[in-house]
PDB file of N, CA and C in Angstrom:
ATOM      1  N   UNK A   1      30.072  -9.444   5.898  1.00  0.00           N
ATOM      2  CA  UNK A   1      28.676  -9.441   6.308  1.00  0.00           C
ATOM      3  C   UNK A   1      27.980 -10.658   5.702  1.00  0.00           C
ATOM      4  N   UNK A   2      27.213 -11.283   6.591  1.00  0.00           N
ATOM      5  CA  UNK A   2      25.951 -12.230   5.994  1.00  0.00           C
ATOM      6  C   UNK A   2      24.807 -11.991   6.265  1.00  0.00           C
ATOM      7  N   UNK A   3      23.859 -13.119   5.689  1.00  0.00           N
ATOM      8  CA  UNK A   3      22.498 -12.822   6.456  1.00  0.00           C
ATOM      9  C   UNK A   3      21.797 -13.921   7.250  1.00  0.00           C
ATOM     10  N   UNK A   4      21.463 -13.349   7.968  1.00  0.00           N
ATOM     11  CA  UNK A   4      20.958 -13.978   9.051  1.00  0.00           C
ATOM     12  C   UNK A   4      19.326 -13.578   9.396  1.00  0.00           C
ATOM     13  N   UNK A   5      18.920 -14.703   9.965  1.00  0.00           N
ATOM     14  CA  UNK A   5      17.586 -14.964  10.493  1.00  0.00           C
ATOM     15  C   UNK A   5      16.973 -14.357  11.725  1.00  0.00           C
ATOM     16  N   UNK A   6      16.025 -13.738  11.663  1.00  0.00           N
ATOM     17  CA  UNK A   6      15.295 -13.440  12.986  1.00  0.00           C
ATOM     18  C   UNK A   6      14.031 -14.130  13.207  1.00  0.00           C
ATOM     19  N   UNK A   7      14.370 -14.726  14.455  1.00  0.00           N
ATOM     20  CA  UNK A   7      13.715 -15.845  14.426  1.00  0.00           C
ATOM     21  C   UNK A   7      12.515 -15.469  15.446  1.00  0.00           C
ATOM     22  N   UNK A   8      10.845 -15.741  15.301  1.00  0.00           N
ATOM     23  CA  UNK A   8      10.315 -15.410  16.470  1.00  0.00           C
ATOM     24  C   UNK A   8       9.453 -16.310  16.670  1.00  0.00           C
ATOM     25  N   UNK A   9       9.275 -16.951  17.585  1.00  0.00           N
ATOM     26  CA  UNK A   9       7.965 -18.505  18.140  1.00  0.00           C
ATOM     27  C   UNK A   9       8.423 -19.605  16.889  1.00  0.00           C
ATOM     28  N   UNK A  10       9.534 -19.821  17.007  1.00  0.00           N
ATOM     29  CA  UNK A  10      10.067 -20.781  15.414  1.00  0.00           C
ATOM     30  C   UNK A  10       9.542 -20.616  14.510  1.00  0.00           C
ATOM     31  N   UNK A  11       9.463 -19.302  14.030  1.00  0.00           N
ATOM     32  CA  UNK A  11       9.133 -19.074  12.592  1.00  0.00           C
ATOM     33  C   UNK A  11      10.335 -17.922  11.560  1.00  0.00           C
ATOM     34  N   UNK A  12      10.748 -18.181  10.881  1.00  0.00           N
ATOM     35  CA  UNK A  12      11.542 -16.885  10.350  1.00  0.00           C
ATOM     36  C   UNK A  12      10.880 -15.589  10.277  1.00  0.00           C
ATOM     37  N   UNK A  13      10.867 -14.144  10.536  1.00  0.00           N
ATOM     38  CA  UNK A  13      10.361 -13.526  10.544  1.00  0.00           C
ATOM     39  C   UNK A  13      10.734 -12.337   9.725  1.00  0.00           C
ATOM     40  N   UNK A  14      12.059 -12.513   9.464  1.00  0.00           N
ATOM     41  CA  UNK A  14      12.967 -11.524   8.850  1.00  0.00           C
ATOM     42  C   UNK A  14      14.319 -11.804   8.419  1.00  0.00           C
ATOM     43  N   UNK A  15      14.916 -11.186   7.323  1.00  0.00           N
ATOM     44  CA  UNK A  15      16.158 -11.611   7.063  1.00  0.00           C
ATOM     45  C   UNK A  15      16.868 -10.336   7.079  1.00  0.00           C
ATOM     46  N   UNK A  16      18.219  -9.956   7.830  1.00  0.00           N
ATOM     47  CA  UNK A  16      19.151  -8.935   8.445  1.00  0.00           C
ATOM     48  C   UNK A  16      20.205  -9.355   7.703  1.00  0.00           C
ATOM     49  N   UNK A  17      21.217  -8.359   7.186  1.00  0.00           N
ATOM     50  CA  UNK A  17      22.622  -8.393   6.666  1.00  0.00           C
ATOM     51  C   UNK A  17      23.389  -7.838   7.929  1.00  0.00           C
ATOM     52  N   UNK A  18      24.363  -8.623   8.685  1.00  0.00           N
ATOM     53  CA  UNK A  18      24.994  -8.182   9.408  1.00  0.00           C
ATOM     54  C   UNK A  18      26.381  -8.809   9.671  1.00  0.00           C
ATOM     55  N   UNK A  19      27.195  -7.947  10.711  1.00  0.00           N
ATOM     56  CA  UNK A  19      28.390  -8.695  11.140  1.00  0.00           C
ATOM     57  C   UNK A  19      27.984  -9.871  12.233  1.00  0.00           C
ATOM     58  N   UNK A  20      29.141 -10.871  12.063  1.00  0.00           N
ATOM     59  CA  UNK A  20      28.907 -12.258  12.667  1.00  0.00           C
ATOM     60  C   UNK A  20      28.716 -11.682  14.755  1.00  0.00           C
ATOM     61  N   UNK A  21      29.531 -10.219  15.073  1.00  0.00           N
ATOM     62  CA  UNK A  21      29.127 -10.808  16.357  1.00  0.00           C
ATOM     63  C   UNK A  21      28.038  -9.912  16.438  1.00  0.00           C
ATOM     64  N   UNK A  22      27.765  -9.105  16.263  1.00  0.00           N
ATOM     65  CA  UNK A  22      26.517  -7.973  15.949  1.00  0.00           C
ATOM     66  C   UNK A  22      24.758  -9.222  15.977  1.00  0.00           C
ATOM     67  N   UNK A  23      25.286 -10.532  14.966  1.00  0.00           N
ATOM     68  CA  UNK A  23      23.964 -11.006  14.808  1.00  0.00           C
ATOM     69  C   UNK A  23      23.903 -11.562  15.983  1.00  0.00           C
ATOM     70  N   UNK A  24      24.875 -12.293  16.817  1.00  0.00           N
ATOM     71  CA  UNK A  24      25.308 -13.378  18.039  1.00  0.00           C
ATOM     72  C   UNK A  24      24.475 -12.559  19.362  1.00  0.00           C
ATOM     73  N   UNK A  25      24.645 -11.149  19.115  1.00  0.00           N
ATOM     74  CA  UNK A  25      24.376 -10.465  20.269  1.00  0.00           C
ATOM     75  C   UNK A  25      23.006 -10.433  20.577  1.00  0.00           C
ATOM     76  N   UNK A  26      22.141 -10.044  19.179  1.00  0.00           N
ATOM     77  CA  UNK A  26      20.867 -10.024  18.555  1.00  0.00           C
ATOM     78  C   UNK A  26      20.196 -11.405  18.909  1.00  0.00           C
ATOM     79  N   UNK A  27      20.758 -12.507  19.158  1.00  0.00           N
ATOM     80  CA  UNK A  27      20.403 -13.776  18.684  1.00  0.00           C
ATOM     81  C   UNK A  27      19.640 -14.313  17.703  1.00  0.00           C
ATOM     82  N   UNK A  28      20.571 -13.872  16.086  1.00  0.00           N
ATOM     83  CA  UNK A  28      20.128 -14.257  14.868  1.00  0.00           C
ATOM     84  C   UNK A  28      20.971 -15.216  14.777  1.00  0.00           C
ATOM     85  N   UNK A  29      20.016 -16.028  13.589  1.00  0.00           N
ATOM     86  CA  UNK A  29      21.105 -17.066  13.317  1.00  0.00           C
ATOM     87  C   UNK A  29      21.284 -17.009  11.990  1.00  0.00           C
ATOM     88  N   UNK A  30      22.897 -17.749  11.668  1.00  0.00           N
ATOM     89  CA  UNK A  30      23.243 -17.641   9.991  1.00  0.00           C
ATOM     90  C   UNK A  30      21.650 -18.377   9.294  1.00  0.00           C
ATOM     91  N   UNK A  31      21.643 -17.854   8.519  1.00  0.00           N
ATOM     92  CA  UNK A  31      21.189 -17.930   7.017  1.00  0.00           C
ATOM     93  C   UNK A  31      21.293 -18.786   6.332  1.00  0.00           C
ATOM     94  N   UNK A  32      21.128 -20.289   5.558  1.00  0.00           N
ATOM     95  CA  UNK A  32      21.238 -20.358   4.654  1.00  0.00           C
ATOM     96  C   UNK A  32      20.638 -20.040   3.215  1.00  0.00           C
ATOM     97  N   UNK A  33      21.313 -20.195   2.082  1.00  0.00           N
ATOM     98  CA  UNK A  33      20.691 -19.246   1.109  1.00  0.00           C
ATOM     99  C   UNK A  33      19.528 -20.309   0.593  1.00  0.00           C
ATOM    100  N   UNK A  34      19.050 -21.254   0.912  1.00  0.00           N
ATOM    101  CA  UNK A  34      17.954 -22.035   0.827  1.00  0.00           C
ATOM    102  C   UNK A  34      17.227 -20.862   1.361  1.00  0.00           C
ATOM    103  N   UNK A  35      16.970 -20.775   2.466  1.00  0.00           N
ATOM    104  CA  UNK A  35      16.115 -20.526   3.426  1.00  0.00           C
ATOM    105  C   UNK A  35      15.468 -19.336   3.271  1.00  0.00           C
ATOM    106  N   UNK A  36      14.459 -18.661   3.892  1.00  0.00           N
ATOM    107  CA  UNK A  36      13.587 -17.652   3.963  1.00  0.00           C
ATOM    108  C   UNK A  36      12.831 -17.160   4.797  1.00  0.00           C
ATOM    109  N   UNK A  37      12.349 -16.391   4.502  1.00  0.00           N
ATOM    110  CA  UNK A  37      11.046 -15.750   5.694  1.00  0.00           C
ATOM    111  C   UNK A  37      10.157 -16.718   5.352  1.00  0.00           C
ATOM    112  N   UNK A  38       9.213 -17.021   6.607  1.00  0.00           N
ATOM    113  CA  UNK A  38       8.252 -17.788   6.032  1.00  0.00           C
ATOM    114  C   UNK A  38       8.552 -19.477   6.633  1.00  0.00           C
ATOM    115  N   UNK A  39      10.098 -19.752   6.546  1.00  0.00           N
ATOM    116  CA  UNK A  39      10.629 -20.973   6.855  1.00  0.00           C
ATOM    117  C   UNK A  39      10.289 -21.189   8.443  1.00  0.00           C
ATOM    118  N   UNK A  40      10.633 -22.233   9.079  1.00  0.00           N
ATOM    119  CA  UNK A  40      10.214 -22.794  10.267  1.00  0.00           C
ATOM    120  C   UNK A  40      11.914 -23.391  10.289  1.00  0.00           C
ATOM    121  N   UNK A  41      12.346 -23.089  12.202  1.00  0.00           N
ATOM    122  CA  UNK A  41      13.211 -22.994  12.547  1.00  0.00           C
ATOM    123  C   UNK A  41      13.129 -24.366  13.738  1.00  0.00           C
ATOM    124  N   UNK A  42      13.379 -25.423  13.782  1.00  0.00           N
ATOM    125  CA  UNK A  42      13.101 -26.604  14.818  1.00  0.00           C
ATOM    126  C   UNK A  42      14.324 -27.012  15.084  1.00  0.00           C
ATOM    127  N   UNK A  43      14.852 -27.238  16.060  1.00  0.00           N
ATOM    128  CA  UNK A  43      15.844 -28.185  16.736  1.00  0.00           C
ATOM    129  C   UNK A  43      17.249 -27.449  15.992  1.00  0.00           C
ATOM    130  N   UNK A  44      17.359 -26.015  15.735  1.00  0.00           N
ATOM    131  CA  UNK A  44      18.569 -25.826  14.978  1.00  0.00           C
ATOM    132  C   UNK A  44      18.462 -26.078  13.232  1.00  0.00           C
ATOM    133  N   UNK A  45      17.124 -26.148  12.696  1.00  0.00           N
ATOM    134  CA  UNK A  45      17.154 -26.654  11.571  1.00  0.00           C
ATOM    135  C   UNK A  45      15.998 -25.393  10.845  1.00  0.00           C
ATOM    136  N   UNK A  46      16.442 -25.624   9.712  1.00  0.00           N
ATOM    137  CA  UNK A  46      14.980 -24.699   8.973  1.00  0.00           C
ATOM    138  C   UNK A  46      14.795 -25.648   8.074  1.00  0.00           C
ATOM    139  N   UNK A  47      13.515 -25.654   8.257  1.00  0.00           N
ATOM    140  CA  UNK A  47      12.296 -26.272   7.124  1.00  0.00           C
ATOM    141  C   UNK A  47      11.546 -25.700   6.617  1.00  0.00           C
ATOM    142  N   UNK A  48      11.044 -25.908   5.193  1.00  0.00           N
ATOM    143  CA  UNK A  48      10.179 -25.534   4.707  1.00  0.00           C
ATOM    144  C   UNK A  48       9.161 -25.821   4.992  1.00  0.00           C
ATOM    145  N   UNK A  49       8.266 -25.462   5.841  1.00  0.00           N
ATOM    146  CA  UNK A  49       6.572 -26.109   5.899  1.00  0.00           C
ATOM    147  C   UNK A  49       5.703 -24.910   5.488  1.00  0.00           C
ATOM    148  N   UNK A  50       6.402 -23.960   4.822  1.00  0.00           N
ATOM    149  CA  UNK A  50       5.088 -23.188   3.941  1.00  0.00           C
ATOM    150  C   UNK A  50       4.094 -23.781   3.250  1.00  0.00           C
ATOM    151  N   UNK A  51       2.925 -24.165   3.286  1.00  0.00           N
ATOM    152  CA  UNK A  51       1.735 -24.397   2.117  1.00  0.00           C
ATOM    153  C   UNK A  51       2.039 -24.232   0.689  1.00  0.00           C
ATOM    154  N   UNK A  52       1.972 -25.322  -0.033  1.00  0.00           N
ATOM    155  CA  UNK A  52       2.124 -25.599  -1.390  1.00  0.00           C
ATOM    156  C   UNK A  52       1.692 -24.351  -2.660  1.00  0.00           C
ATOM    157  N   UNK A  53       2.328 -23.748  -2.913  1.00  0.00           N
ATOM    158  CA  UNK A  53       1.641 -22.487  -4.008  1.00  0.00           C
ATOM    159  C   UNK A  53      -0.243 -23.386  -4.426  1.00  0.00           C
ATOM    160  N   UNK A  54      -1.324 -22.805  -4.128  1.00  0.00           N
ATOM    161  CA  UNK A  54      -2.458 -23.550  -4.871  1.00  0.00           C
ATOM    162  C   UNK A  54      -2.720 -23.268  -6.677  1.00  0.00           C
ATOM    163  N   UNK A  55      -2.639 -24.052  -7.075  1.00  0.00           N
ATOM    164  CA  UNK A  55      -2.793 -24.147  -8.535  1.00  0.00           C
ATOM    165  C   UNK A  55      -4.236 -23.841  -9.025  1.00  0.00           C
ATOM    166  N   UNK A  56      -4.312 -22.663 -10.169  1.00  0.00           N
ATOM    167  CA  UNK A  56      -5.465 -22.383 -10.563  1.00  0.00           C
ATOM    168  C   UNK A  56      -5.686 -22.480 -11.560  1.00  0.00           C
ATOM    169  N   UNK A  57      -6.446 -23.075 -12.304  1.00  0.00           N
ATOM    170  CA  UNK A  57      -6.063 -23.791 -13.495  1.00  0.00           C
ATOM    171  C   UNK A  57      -6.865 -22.474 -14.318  1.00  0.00           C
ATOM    172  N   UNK A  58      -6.939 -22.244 -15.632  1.00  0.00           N
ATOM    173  CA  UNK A  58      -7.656 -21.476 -16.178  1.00  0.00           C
ATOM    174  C   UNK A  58      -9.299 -21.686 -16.400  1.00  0.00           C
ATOM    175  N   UNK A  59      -9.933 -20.789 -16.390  1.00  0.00           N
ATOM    176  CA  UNK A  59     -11.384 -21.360 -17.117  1.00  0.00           C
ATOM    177  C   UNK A  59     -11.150 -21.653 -18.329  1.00  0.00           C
ATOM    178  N   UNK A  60     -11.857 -23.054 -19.072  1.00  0.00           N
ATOM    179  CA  UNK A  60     -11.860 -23.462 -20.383  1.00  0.00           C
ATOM    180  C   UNK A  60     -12.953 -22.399 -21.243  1.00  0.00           C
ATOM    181  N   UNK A  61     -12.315 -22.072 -22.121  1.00  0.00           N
ATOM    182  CA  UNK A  61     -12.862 -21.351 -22.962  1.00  0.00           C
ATOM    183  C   UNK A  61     -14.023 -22.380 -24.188  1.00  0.00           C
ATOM    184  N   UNK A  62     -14.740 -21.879 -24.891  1.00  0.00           N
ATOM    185  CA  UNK A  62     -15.471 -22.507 -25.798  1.00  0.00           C
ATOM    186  C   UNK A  62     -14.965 -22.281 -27.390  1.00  0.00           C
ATOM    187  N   UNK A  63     -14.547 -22.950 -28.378  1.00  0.00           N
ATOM    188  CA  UNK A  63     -14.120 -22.382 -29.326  1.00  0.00           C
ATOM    189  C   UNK A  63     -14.716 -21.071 -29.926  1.00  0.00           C
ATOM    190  N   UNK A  64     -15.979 -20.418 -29.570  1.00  0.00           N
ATOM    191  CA  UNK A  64     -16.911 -19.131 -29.986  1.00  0.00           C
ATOM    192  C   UNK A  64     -15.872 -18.219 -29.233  1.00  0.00           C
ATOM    193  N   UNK A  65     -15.976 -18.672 -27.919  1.00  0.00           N
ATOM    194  CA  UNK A  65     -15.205 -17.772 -27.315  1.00  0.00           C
ATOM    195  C   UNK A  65     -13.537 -17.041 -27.406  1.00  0.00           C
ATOM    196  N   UNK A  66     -13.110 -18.426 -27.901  1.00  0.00           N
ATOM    197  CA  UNK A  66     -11.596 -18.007 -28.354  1.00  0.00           C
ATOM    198  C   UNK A  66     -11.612 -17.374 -29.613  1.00  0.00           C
ATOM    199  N   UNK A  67     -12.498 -17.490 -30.611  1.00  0.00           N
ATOM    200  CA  UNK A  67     -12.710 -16.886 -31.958  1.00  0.00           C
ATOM    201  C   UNK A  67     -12.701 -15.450 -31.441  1.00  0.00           C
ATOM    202  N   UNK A  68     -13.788 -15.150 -30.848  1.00  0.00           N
ATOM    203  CA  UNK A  68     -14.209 -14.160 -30.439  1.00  0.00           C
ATOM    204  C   UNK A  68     -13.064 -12.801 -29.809  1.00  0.00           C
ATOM    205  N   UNK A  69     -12.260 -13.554 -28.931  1.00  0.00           N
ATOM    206  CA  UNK A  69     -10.499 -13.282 -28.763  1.00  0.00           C
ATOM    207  C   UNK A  69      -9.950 -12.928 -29.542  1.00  0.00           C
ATOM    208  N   UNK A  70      -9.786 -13.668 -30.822  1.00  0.00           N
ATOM    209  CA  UNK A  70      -8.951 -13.664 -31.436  1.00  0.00           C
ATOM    210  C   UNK A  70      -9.200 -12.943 -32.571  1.00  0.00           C
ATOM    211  N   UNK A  71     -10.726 -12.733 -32.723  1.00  0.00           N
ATOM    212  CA  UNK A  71     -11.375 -10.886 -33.707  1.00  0.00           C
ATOM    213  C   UNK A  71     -10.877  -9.969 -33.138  1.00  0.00           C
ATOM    214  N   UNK A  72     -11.101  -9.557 -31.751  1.00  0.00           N
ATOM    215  CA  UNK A  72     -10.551  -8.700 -30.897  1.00  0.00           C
ATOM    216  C   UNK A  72      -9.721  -8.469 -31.109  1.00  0.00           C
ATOM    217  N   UNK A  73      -8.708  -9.097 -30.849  1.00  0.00           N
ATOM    218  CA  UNK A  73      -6.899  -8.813 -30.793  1.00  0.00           C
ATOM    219  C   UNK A  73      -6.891  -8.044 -32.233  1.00  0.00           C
ATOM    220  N   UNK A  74      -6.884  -8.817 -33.477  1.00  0.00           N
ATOM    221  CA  UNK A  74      -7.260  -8.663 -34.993  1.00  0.00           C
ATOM    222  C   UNK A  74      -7.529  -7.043 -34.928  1.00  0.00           C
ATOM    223  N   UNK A  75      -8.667  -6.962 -34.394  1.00  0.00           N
ATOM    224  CA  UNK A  75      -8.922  -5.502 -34.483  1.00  0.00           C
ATOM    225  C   UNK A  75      -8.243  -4.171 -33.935  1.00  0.00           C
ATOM    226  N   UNK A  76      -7.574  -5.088 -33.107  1.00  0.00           N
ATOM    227  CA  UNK A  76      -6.696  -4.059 -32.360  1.00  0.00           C
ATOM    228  C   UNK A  76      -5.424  -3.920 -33.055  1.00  0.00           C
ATOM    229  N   UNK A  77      -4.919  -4.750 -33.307  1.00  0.00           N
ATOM    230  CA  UNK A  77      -3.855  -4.962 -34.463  1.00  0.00           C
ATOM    231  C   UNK A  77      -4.129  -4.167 -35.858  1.00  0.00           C
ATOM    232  N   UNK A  78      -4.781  -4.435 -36.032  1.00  0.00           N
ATOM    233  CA  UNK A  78      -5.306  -3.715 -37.156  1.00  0.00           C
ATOM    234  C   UNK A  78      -5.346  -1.782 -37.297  1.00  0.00           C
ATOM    235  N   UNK A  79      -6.071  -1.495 -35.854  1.00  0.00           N
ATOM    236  CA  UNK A  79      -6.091  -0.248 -35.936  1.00  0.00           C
ATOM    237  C   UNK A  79      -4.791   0.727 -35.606  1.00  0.00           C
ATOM    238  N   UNK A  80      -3.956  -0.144 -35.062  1.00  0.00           N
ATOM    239  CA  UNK A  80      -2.212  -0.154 -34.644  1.00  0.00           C
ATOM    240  C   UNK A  80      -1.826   0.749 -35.957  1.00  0.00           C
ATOM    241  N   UNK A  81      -2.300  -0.512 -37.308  1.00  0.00           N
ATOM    242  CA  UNK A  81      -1.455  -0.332 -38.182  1.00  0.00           C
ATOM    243  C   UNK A  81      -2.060   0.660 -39.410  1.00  0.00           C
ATOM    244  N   UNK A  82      -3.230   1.699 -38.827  1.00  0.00           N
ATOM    245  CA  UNK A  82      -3.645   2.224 -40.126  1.00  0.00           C
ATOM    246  C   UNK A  82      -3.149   3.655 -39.562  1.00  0.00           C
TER     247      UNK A  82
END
């Protein structure tokens, strides 16, 4: 058994574990283990053109504020251990 792609308007839509003529019949195609849901299927090829993960950077804290954190925790730690 492998896995194979279900493919719908060239987009991956799903990934199936099956026998090779079982997927043929289905018209899935092999799998590679690159590949995924989500991937884009063109000319016999899969590409990745999913959108870049967006990066969120943290809010900057103020040193009051990280103090302030870091009493907290303290206190919690603290009451852990009495």
């Amino acid at each position: 058994m492998s896995n194979y792609a279900v493919i719908e308007n060239g987009k991956v839509v799903n990934i199936v574990v099956s026998e090779p003529e079982y997927a043929a019949q289905q018209g899935w195609v092999a799998l590679p283990k690159n590949a995924g849901i989500g991937w884009d299927y063109v000319d016999g090829q899969f590409v990745d053109n999913r959108p870049a993960p967006e990066v969120i950077a943290p809010p900057a804290l103020t040193k009051e504020q990280l103090l302030a954190q870091l009493q907290a925790l303290q206190a919690q730690i603290e009451s852990l251990e009495a």
